[in-house]
Protein backbone atom coordinates (compact mmCIF):
# COMPACT_ATOMS: atom_id res chain seq x y z
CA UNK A 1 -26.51 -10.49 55.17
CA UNK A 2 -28.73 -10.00 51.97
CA UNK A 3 -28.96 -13.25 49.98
CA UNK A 4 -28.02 -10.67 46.91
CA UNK A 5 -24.21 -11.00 48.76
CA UNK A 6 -24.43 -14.42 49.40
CA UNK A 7 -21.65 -15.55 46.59
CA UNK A 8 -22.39 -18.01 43.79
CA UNK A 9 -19.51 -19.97 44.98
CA UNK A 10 -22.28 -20.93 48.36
CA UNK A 11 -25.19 -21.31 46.37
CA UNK A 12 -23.48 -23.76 43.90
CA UNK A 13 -22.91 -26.81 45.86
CA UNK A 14 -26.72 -27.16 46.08
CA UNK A 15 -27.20 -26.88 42.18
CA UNK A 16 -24.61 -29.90 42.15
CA UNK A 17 -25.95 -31.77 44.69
CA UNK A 18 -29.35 -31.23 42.72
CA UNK A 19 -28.48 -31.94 39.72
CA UNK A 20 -26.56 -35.34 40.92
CA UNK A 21 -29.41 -36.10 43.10
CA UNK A 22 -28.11 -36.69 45.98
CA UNK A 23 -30.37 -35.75 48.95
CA UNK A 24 -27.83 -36.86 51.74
CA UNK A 25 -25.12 -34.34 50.06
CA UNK A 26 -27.98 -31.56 49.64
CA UNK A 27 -28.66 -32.43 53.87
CA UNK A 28 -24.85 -32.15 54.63
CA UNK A 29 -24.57 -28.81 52.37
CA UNK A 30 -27.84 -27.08 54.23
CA UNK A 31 -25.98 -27.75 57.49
CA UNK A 32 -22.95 -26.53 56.55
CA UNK A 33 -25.03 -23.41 55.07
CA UNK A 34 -26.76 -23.01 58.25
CA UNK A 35 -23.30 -22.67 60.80
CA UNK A 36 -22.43 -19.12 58.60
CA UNK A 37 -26.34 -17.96 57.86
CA UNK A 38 -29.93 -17.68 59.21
CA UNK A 39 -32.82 -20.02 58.44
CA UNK A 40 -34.37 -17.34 56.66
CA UNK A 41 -31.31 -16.81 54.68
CA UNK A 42 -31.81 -20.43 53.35
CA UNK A 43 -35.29 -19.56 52.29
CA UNK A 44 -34.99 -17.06 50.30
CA UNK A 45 -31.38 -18.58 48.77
CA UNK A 46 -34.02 -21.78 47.64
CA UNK A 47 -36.68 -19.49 46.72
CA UNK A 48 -34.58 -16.49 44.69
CA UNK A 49 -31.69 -18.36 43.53
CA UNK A 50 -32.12 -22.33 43.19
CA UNK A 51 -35.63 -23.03 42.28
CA UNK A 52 -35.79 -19.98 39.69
CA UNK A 53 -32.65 -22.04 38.37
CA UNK A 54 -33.80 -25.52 37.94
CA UNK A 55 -35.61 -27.48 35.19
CA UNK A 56 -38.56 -28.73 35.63
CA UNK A 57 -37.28 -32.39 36.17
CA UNK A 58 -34.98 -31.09 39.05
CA UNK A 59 -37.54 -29.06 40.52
CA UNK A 60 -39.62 -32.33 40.52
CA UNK A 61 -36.98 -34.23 41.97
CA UNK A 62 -36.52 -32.25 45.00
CA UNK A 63 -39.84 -30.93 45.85
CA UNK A 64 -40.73 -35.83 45.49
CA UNK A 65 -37.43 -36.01 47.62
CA UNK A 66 -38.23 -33.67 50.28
CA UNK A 67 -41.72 -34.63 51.17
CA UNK A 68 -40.91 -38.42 50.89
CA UNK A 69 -38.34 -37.59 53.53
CA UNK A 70 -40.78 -35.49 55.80
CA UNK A 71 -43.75 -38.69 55.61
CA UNK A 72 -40.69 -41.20 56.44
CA UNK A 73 -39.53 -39.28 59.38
CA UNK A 74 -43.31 -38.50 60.44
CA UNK A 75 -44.11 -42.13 60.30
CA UNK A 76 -41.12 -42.83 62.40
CA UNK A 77 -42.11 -40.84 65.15
């Protein structure tokens, strides 16, 4: 599927989730993303859609949340 078709009403749960910054939501609402589309789908949704979208403060937020995540899990293993 092109992520032109992907409907709004797919892409906005992770604007919420964003915006309420909740990382635990935004994990739950990638998996549930992933059981109906591809990986790559995901990528260019976040790359097209979402980050184009956000202010700079949200875009700062995720980017801090996402590679805090990736050193804690890293250092766990």
């Amino acid at each position: 599927m092109s992520v032109k078709n992907i409907p709004l009403s797919e892409i906005i749960p992770f604007l919420e989730c964003i915006a309420n910054r909740d990382f635990d939501k935004l994990r739950t609402t990638v998996h549930h993303f992933m059981t109906h589309h591809q990986a790559s789908e995901l990528e260019e949704v976040f790359l097209t859609r979402i980050e184009p979208a956000l202010d700079k403060d949200s875009l700062q937020w995720l980017l801090t949340e996402k590679f805090t995540r990736l050193n804690s899990a890293l250092k766990k293993s």
